[in-house]
C-alpha atoms as a PDB file:
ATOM      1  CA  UNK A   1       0.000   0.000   0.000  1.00  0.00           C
ATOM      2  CA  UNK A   2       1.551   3.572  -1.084  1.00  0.00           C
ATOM      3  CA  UNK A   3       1.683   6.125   1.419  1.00  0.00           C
ATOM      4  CA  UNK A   4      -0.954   9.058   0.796  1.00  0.00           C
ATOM      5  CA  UNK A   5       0.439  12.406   0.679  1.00  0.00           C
ATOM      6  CA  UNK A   6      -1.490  15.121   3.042  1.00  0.00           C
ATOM      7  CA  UNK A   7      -4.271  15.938   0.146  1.00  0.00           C
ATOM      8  CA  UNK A   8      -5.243  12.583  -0.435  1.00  0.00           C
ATOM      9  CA  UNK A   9      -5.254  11.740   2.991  1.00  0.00           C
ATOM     10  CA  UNK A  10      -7.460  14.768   3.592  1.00  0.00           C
ATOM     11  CA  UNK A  11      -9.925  13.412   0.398  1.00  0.00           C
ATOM     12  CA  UNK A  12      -9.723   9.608   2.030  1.00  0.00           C
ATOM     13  CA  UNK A  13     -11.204  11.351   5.651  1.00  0.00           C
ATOM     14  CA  UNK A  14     -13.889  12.744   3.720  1.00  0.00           C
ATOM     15  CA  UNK A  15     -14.735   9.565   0.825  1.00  0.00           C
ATOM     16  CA  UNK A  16     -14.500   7.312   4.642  1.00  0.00           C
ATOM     17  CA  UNK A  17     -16.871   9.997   6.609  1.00  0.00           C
ATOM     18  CA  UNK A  18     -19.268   9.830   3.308  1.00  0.00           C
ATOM     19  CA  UNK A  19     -18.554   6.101   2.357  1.00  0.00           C
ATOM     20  CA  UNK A  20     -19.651   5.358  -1.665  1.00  0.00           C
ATOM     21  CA  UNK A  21     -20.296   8.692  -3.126  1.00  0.00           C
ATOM     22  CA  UNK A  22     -19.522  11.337  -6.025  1.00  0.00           C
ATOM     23  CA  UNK A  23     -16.965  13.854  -6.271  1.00  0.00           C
ATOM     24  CA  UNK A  24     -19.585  16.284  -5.056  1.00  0.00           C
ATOM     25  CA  UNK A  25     -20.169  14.653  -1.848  1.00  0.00           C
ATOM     26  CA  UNK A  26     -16.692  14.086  -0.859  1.00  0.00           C
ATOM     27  CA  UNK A  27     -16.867  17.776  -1.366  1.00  0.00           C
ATOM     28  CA  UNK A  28     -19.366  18.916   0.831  1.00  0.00           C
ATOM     29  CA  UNK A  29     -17.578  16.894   3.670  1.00  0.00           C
ATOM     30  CA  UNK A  30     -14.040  17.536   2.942  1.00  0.00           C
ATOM     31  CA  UNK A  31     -12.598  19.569   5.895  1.00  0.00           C
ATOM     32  CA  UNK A  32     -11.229  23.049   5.774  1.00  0.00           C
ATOM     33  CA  UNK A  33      -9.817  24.134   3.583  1.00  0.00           C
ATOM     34  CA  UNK A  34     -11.931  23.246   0.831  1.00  0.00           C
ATOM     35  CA  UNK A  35      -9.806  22.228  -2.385  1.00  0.00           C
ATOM     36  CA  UNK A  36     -11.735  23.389  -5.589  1.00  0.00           C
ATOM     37  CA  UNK A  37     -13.709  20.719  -7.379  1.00  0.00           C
ATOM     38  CA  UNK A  38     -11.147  19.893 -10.044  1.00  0.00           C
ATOM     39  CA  UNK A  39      -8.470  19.798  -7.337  1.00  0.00           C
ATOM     40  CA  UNK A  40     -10.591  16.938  -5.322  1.00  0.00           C
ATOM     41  CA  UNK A  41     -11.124  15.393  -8.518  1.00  0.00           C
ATOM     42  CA  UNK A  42      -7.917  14.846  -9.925  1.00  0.00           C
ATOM     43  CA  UNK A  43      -6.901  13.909  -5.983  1.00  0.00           C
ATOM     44  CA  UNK A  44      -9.859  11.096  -6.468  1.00  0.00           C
ATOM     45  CA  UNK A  45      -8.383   9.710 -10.036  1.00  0.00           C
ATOM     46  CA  UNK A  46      -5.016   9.188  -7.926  1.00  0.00           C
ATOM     47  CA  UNK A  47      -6.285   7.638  -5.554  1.00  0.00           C
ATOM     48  CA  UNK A  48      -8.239   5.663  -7.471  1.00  0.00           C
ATOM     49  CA  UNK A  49      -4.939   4.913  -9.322  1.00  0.00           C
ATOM     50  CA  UNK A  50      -3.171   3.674  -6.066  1.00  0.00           C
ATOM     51  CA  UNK A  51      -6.065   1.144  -5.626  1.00  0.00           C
ATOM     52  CA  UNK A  52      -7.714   2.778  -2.359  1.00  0.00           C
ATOM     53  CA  UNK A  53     -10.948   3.461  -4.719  1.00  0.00           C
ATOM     54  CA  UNK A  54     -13.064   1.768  -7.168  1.00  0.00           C
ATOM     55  CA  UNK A  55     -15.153   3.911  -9.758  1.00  0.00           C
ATOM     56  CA  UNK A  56     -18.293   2.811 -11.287  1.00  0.00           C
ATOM     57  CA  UNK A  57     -19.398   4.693 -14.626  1.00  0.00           C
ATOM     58  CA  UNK A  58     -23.016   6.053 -13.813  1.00  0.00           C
ATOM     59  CA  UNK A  59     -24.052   8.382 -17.473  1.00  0.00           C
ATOM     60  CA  UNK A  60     -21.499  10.916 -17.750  1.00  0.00           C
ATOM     61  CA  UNK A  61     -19.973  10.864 -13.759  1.00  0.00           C
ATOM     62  CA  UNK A  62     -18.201   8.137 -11.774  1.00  0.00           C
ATOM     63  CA  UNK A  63     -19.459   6.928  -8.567  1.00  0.00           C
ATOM     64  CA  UNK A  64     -16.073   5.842  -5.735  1.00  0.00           C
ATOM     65  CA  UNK A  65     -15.678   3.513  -3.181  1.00  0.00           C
ATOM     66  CA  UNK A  66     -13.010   2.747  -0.663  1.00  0.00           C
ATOM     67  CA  UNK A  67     -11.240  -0.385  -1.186  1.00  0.00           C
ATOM     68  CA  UNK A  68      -9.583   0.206   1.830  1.00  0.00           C
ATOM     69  CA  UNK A  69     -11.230   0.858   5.578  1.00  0.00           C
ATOM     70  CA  UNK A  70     -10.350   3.431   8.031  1.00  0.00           C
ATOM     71  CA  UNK A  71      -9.272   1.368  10.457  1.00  0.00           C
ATOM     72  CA  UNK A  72      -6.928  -0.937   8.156  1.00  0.00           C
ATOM     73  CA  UNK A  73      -4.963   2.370   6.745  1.00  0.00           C
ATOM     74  CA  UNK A  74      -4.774   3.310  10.507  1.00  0.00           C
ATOM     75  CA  UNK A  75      -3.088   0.836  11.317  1.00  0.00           C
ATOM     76  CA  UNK A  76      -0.696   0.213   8.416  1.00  0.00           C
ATOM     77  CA  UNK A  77       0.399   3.951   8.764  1.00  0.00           C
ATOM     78  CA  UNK A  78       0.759   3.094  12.091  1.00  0.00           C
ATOM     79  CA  UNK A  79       2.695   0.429  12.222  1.00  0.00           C
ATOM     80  CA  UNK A  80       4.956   1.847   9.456  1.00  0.00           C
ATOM     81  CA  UNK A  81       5.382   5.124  11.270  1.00  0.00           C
ATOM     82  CA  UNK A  82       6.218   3.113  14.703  1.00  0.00           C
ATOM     83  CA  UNK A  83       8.905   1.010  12.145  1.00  0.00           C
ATOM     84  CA  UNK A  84       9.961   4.124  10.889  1.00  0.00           C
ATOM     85  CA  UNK A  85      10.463   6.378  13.944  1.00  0.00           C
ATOM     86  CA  UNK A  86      10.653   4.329  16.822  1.00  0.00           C
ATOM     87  CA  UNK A  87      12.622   1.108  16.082  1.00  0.00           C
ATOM     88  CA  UNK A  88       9.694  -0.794  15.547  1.00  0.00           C
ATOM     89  CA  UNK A  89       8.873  -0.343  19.425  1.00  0.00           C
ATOM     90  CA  UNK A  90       5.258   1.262  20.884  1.00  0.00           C
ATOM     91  CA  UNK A  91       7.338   1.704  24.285  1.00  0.00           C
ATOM     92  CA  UNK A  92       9.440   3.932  22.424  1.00  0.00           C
ATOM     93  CA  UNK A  93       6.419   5.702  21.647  1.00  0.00           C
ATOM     94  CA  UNK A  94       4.999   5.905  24.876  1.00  0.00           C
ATOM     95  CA  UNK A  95       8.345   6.764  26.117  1.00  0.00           C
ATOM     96  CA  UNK A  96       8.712  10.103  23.769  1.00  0.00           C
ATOM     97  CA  UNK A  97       5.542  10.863  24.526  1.00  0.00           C
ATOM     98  CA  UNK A  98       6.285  10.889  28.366  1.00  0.00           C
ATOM     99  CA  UNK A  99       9.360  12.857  27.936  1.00  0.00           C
ATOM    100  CA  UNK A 100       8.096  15.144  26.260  1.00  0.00           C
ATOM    101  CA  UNK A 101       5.335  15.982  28.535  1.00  0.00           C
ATOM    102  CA  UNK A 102       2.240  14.971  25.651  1.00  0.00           C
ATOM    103  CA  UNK A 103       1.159  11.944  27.914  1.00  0.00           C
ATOM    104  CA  UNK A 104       0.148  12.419  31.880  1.00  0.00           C
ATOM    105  CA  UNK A 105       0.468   9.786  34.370  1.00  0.00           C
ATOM    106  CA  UNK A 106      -2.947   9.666  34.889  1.00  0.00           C
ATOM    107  CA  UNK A 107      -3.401   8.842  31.030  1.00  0.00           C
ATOM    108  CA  UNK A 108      -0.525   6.238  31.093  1.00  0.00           C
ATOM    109  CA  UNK A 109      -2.445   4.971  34.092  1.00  0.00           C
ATOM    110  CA  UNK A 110      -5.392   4.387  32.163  1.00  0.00           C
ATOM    111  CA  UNK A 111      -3.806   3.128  28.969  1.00  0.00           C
ATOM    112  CA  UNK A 112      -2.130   0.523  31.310  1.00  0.00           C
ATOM    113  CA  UNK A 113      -5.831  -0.603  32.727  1.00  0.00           C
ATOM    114  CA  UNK A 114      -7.015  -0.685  28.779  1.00  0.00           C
ATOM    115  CA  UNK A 115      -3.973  -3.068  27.867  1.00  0.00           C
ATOM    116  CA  UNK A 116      -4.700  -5.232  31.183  1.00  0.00           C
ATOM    117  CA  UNK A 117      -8.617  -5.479  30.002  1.00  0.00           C
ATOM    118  CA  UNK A 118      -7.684  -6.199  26.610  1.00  0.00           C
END
């Protein structure tokens, strides 16, 4: 799976908040700022060319669909951006995130009682 640049990971929020849709609709819930139409569409065609959509024909407009969910991206960027930044360790993660004061105890505390729950 390619990595999306910014724009196309702003498009993919809105096609996943709208789900099968048109160019139009991805439009009306794309979030600030707004690209112009043809800038969402050509966005749309890449995407479509990296395999995270599926167009059907429907007269003279194409319909999209995620091949991909949310939650599956989220987690492959995820896991790729632990890999990459963080030598492949989530208590390295934790750990930055502690030292640099972005992470209280209290939340560590509760992350700890979500692991133990499972």
């Amino acid at each position: 799976m390619e990595k999306l640049t910014k724009q196309e990971e702003a498009a993919m929020q809105a096609i996943w908040k709208v789900g099968k849709g048109f160019v139009k609709d991805f439009l009306e819930a794309h979030a600030e700022p707004i690209p112009p139409y043809t800038t969402l569409a050509s966005t749309i065609k890449n995407l479509e060319k990296k395999g995270y959509l599926a167009s059907t024909k429907m007269g003279n407009v194409y319909e999209y669909t995620p091949q991909i969910a949310e939650g599956d991206y989220t987690r492959k960027f995820m896991s790729g951006f632990v890999k990459d930044y963080f030598e492949d360790s989530y208590k390295e993660l934790v750990t930055f995130f502690a030292k640099e004061k972005k992470i209280s105890p209290d939340e560590l505390k509760e992350i700890i009682r979500m692991i133990e729950k499972k």
